[in-house]
Every structure is written in C-alpha cells, then in structure tokens.
PDB file of N, CA and C in Angstrom:
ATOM      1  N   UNK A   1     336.766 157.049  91.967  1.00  0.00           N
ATOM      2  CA  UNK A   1     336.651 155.837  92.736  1.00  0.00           C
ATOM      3  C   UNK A   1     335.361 155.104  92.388  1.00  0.00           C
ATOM      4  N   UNK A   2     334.307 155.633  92.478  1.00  0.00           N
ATOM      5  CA  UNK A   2     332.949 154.905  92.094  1.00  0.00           C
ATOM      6  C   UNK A   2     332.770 154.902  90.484  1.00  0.00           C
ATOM      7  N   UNK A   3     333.668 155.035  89.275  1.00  0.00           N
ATOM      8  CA  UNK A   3     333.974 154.163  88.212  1.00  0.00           C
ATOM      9  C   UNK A   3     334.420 153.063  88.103  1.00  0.00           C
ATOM     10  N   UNK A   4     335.235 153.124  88.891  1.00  0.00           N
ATOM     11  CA  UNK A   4     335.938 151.846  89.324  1.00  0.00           C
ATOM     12  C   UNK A   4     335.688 150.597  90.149  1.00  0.00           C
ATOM     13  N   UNK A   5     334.750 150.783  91.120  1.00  0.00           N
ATOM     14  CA  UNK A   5     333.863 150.264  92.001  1.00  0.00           C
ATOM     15  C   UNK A   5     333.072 149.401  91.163  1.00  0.00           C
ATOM     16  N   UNK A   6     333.446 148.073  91.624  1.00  0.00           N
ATOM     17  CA  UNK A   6     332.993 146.949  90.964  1.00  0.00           C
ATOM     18  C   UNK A   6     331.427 146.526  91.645  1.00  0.00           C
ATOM     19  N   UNK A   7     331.128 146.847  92.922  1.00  0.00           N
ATOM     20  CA  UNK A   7     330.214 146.396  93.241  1.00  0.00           C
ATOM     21  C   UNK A   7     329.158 147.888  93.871  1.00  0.00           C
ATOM     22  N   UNK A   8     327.974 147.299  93.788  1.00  0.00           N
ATOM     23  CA  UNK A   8     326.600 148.483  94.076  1.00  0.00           C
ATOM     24  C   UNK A   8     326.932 149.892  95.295  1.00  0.00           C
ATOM     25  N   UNK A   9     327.006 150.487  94.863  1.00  0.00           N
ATOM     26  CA  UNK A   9     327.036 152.029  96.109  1.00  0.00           C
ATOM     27  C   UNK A   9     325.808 152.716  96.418  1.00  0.00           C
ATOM     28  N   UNK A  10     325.734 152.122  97.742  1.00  0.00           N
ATOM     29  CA  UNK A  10     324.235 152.798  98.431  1.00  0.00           C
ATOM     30  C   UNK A  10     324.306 153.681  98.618  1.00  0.00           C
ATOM     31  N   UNK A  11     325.517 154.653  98.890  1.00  0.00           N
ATOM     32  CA  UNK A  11     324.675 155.962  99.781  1.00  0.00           C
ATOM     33  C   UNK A  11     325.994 156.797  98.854  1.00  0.00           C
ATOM     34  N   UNK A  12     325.883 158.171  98.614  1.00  0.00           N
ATOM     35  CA  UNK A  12     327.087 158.893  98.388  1.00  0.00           C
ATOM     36  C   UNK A  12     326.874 160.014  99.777  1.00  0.00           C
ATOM     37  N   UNK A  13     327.772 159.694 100.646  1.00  0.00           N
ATOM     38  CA  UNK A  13     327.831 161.513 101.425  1.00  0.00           C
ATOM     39  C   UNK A  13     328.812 162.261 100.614  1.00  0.00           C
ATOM     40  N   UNK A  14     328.202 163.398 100.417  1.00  0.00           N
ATOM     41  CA  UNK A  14     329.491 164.783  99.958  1.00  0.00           C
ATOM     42  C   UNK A  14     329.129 165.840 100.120  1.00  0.00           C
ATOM     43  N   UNK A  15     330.006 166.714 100.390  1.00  0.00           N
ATOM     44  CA  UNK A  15     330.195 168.336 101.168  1.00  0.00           C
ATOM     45  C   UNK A  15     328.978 168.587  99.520  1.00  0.00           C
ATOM     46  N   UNK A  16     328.300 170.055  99.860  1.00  0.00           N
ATOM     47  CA  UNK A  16     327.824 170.449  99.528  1.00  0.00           C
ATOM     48  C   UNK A  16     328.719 171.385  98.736  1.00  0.00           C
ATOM     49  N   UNK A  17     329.666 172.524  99.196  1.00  0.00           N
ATOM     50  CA  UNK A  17     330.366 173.512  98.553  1.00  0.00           C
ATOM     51  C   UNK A  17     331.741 172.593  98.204  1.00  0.00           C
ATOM     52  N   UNK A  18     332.464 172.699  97.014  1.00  0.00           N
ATOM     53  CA  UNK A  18     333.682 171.626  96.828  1.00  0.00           C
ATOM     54  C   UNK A  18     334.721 172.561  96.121  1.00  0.00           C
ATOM     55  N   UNK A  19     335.921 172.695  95.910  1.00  0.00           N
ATOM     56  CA  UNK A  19     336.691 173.343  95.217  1.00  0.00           C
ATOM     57  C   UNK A  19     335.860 173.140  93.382  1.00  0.00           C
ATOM     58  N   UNK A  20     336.038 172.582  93.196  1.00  0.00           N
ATOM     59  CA  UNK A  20     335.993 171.931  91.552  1.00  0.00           C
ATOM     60  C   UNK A  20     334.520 171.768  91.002  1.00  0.00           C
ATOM     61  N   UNK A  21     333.634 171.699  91.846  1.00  0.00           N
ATOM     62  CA  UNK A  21     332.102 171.243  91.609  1.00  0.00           C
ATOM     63  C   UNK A  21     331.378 171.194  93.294  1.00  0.00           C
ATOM     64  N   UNK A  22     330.146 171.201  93.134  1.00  0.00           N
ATOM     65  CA  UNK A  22     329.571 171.102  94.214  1.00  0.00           C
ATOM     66  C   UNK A  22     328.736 169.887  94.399  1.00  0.00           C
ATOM     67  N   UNK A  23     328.421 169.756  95.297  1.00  0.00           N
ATOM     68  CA  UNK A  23     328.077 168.003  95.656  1.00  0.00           C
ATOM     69  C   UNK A  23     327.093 167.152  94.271  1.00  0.00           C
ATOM     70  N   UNK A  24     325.888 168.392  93.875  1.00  0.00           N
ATOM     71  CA  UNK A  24     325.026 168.134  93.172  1.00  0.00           C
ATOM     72  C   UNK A  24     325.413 167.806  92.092  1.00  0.00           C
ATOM     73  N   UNK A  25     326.451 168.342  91.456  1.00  0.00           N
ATOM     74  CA  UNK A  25     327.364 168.039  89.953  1.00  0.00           C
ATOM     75  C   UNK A  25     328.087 166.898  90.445  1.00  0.00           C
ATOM     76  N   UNK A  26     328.418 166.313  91.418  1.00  0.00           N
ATOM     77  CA  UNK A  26     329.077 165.441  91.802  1.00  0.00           C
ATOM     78  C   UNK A  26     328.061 164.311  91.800  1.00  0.00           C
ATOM     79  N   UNK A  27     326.818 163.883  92.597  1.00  0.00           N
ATOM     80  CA  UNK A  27     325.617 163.535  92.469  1.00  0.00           C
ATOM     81  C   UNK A  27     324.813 162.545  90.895  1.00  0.00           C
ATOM     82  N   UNK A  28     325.201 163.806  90.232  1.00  0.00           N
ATOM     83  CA  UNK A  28     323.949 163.893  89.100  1.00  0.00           C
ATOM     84  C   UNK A  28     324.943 162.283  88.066  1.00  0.00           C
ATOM     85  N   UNK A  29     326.042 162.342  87.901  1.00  0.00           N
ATOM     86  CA  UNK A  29     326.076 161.244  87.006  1.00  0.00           C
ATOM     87  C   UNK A  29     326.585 160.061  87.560  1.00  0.00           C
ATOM     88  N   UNK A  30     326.590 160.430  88.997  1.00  0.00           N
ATOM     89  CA  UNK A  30     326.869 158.548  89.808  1.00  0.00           C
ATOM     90  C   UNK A  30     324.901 158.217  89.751  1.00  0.00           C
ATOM     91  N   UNK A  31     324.300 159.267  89.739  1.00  0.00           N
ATOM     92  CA  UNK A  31     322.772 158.572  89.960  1.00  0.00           C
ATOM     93  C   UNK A  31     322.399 157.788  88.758  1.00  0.00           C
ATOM     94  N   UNK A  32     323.054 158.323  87.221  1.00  0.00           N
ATOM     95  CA  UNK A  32     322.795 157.775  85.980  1.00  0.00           C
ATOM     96  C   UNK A  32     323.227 156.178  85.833  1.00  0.00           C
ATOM     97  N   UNK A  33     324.867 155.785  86.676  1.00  0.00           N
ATOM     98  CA  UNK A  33     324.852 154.797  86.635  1.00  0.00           C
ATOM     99  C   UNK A  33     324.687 153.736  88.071  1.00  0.00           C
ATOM    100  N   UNK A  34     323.831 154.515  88.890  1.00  0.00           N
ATOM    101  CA  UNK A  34     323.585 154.051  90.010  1.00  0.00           C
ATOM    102  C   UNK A  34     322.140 154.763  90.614  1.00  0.00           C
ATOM    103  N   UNK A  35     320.969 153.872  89.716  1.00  0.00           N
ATOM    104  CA  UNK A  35     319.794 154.703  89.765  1.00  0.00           C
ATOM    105  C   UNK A  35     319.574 154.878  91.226  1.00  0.00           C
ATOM    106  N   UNK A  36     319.647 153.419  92.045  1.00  0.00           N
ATOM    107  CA  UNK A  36     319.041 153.275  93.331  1.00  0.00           C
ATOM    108  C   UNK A  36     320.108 154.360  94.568  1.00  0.00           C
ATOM    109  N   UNK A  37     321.208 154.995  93.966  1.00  0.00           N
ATOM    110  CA  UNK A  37     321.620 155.874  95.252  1.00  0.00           C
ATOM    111  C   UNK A  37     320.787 156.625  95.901  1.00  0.00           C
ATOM    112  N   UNK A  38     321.813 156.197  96.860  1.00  0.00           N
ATOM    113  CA  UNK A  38     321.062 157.069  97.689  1.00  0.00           C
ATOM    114  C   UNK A  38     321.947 158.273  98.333  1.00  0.00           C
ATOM    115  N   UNK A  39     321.492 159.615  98.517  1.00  0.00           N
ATOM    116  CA  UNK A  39     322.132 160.752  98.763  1.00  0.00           C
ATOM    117  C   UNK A  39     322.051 161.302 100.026  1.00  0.00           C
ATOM    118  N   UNK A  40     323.259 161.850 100.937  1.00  0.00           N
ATOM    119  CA  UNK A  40     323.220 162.680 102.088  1.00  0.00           C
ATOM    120  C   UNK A  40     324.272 163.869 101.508  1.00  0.00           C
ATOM    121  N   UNK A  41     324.137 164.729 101.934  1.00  0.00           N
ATOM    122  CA  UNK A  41     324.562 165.993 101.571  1.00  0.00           C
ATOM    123  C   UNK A  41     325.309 166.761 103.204  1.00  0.00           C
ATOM    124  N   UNK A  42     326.082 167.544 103.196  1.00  0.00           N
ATOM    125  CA  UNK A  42     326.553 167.895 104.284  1.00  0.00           C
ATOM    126  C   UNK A  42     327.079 169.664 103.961  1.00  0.00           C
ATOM    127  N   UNK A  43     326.767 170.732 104.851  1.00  0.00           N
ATOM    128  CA  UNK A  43     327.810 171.749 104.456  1.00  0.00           C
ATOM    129  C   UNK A  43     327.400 172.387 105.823  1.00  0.00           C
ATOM    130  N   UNK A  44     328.236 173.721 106.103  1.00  0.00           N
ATOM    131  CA  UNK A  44     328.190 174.443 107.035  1.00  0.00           C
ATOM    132  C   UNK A  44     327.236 175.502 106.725  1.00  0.00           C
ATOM    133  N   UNK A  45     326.420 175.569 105.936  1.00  0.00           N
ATOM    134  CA  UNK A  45     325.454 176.819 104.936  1.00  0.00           C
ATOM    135  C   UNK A  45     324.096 175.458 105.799  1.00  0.00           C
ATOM    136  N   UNK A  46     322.784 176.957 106.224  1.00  0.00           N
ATOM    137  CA  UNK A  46     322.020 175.914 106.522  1.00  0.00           C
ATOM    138  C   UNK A  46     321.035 175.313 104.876  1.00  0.00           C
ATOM    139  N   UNK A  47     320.702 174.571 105.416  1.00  0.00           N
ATOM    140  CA  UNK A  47     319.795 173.776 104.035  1.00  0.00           C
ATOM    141  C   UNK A  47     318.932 174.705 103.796  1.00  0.00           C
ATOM    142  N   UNK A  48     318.639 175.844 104.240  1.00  0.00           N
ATOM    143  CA  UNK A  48     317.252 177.075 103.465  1.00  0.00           C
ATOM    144  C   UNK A  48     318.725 177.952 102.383  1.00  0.00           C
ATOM    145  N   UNK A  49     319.955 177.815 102.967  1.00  0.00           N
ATOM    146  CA  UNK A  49     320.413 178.834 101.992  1.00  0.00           C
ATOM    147  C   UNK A  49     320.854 177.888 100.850  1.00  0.00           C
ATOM    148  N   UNK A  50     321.461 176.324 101.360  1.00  0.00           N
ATOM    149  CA  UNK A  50     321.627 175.825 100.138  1.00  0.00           C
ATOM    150  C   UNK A  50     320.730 175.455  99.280  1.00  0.00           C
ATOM    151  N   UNK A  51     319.147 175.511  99.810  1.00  0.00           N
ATOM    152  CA  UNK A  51     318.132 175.406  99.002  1.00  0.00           C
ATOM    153  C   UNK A  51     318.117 176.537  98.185  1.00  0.00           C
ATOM    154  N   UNK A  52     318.087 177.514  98.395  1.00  0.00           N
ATOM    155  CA  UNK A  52     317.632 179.004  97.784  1.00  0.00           C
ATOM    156  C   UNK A  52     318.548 179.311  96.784  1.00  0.00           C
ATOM    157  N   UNK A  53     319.833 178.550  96.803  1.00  0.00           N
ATOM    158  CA  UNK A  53     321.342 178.995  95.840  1.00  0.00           C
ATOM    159  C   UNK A  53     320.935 177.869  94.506  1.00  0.00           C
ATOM    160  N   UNK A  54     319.924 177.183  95.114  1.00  0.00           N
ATOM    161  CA  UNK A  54     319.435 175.783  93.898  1.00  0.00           C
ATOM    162  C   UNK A  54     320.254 174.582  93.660  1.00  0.00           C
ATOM    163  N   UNK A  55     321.252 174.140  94.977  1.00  0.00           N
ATOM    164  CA  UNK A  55     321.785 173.237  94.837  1.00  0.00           C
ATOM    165  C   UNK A  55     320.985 172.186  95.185  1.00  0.00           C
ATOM    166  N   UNK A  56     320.231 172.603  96.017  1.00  0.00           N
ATOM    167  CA  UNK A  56     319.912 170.719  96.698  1.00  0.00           C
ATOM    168  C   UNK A  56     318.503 171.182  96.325  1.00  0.00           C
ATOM    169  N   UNK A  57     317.738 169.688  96.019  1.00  0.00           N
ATOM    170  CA  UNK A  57     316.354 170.154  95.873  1.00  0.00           C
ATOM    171  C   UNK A  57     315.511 170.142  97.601  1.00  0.00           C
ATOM    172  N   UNK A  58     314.387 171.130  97.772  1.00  0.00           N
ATOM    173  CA  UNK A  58     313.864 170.727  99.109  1.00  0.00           C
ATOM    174  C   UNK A  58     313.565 168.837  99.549  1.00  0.00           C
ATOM    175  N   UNK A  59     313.962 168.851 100.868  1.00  0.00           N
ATOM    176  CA  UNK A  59     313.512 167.496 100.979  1.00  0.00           C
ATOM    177  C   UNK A  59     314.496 166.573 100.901  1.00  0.00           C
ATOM    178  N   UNK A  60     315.847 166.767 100.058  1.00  0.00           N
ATOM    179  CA  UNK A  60     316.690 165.883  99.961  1.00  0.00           C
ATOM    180  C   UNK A  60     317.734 165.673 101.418  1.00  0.00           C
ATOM    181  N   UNK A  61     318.278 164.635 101.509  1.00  0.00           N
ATOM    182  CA  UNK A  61     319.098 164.374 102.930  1.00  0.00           C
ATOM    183  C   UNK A  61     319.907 165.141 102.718  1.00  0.00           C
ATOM    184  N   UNK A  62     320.153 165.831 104.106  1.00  0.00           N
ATOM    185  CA  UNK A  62     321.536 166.897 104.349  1.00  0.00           C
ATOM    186  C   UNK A  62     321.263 166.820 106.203  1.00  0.00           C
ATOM    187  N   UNK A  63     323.155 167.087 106.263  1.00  0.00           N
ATOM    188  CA  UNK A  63     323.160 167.316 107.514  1.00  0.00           C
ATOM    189  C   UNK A  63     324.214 168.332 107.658  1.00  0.00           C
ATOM    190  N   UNK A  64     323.631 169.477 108.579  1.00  0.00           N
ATOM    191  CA  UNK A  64     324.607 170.481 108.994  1.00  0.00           C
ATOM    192  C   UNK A  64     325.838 170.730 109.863  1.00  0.00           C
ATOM    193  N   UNK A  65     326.826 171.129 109.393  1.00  0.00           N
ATOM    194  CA  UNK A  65     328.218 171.254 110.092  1.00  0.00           C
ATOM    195  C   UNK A  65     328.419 172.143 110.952  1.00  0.00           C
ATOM    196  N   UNK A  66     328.751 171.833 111.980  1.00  0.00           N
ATOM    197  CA  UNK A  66     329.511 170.676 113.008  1.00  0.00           C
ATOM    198  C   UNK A  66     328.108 169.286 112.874  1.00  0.00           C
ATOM    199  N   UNK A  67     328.711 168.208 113.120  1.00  0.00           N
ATOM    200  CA  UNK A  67     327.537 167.058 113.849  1.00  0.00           C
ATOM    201  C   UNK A  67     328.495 166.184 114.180  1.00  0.00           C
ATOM    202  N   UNK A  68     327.516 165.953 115.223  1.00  0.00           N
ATOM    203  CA  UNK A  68     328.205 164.652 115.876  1.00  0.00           C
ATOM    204  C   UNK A  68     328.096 163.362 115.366  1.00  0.00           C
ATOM    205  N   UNK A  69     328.678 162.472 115.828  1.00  0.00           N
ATOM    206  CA  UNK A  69     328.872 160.935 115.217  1.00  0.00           C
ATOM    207  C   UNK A  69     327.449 160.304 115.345  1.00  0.00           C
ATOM    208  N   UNK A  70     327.014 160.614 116.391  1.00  0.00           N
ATOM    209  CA  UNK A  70     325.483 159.905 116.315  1.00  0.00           C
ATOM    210  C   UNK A  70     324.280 160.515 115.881  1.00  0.00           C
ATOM    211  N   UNK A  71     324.839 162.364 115.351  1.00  0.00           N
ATOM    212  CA  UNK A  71     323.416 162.719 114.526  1.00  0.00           C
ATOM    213  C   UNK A  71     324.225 162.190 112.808  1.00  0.00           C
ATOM    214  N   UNK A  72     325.189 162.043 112.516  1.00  0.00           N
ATOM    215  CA  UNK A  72     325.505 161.752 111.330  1.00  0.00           C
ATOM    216  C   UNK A  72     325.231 159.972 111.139  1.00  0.00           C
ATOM    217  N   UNK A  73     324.573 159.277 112.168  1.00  0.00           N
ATOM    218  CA  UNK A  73     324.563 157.644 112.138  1.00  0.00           C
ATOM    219  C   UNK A  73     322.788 158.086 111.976  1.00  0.00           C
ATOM    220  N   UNK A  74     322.424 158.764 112.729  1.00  0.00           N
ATOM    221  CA  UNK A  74     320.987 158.907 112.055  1.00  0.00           C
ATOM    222  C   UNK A  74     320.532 159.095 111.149  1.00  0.00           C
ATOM    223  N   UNK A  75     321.360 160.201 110.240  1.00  0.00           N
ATOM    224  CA  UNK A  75     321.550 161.008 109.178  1.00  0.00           C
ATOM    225  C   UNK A  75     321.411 159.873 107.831  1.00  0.00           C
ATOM    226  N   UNK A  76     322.425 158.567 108.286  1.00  0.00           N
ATOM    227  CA  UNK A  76     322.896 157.760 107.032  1.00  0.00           C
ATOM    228  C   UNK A  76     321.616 157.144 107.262  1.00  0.00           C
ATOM    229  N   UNK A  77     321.158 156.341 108.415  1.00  0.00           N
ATOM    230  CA  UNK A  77     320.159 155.525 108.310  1.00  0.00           C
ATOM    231  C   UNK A  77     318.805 156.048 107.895  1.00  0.00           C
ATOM    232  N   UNK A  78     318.502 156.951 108.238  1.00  0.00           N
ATOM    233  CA  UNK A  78     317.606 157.988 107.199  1.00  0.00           C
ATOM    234  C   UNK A  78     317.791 158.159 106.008  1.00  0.00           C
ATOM    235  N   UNK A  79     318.654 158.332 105.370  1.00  0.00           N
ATOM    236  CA  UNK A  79     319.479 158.200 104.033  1.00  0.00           C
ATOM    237  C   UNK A  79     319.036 157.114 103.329  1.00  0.00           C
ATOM    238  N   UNK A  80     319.222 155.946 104.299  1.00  0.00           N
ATOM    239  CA  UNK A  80     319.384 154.357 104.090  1.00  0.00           C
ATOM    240  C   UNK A  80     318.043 153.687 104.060  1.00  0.00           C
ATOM    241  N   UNK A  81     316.798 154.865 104.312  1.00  0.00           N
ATOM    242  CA  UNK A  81     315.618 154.150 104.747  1.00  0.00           C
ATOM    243  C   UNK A  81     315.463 153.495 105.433  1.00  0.00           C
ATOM    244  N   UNK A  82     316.142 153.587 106.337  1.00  0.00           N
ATOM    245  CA  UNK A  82     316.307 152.662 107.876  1.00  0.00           C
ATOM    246  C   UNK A  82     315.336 153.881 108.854  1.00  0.00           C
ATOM    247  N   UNK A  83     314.965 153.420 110.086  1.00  0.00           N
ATOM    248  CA  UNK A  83     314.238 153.679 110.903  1.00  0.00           C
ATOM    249  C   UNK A  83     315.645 154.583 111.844  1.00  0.00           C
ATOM    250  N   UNK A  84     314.998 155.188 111.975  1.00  0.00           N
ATOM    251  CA  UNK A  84     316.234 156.294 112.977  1.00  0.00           C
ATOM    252  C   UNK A  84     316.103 156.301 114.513  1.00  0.00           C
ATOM    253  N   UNK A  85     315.243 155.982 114.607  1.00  0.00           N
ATOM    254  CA  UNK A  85     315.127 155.301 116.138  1.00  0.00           C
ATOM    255  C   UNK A  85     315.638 154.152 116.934  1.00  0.00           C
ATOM    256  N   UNK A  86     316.568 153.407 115.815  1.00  0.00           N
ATOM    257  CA  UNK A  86     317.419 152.504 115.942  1.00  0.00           C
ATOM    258  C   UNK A  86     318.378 152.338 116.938  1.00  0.00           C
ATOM    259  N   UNK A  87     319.273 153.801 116.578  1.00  0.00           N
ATOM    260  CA  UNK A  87     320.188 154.518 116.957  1.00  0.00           C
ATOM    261  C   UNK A  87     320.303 155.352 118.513  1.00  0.00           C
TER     262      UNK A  87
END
C-alpha cells in the first residue's frame, strides 16, 4: 500500500511480532523512501523484552497491548511530535 501511496506518510503504526517479518523489517525501507516517518510500534511483549531481542532501538515509540483508544491517541501524537497533553 505505501508504494503505491501517492502522497507523504507521517506515521507507520505496526505490530512488532508479524507472521512474515517483524515491524522493524517492515520499517527500515518505507524510512528509505520516506525519510521524515515517523514510527509507533505496538506488541503484547513489554518494550525491555522487545528491546533486548534487538528489534526496536531504545527510545523509539511503542505502545503496549491491550491500550485503550486514548492511550493509543497519545501514543500517535507523541509519535507526531505533538504535545500529549492535548488529549
């Protein structure tokens, strides 16, 4: 879909663990033709184990599964460099 996508993509969310690839292989060549993305990450693994397995680097956006609609609206606008206090 985002080959095809004629116009700019701000944010990618994607599961962290995936059948076929994991978010980061998923990640790495929309950033080549979309320097300015921006990334949120999501899985049910907390972010110290998906850090430690070397998928996500420390520091990068992720939000843990279950969440609700309004920690995942914080989540993007954080993502988004938006102020999270918005919300």
């Amino acid at each position: 879909m985002a080959k095809v996508h004629t116009g700019e993509i701000q944010l990618l969310i994607t599961d962290v663990v995936m059948p076929e690839m994991n978010g980061r292989e998923l990640a790495d060549p929309m950033i080549l033709s979309e320097p300015n993305l921006n990334l949120l990450f999501m899985s049910g693994y907390t972010s110290d184990v998906i850090t430690r397995r070397g998928v996500l680097d420390k520091g990068v956006g992720f939000i843990q599964k279950p969440f609700s609609m309004k920690e995942l609206a914080i989540k993007v606008y954080e993502a988004l460099g938006k102020a999270s206090d918005t919300v």
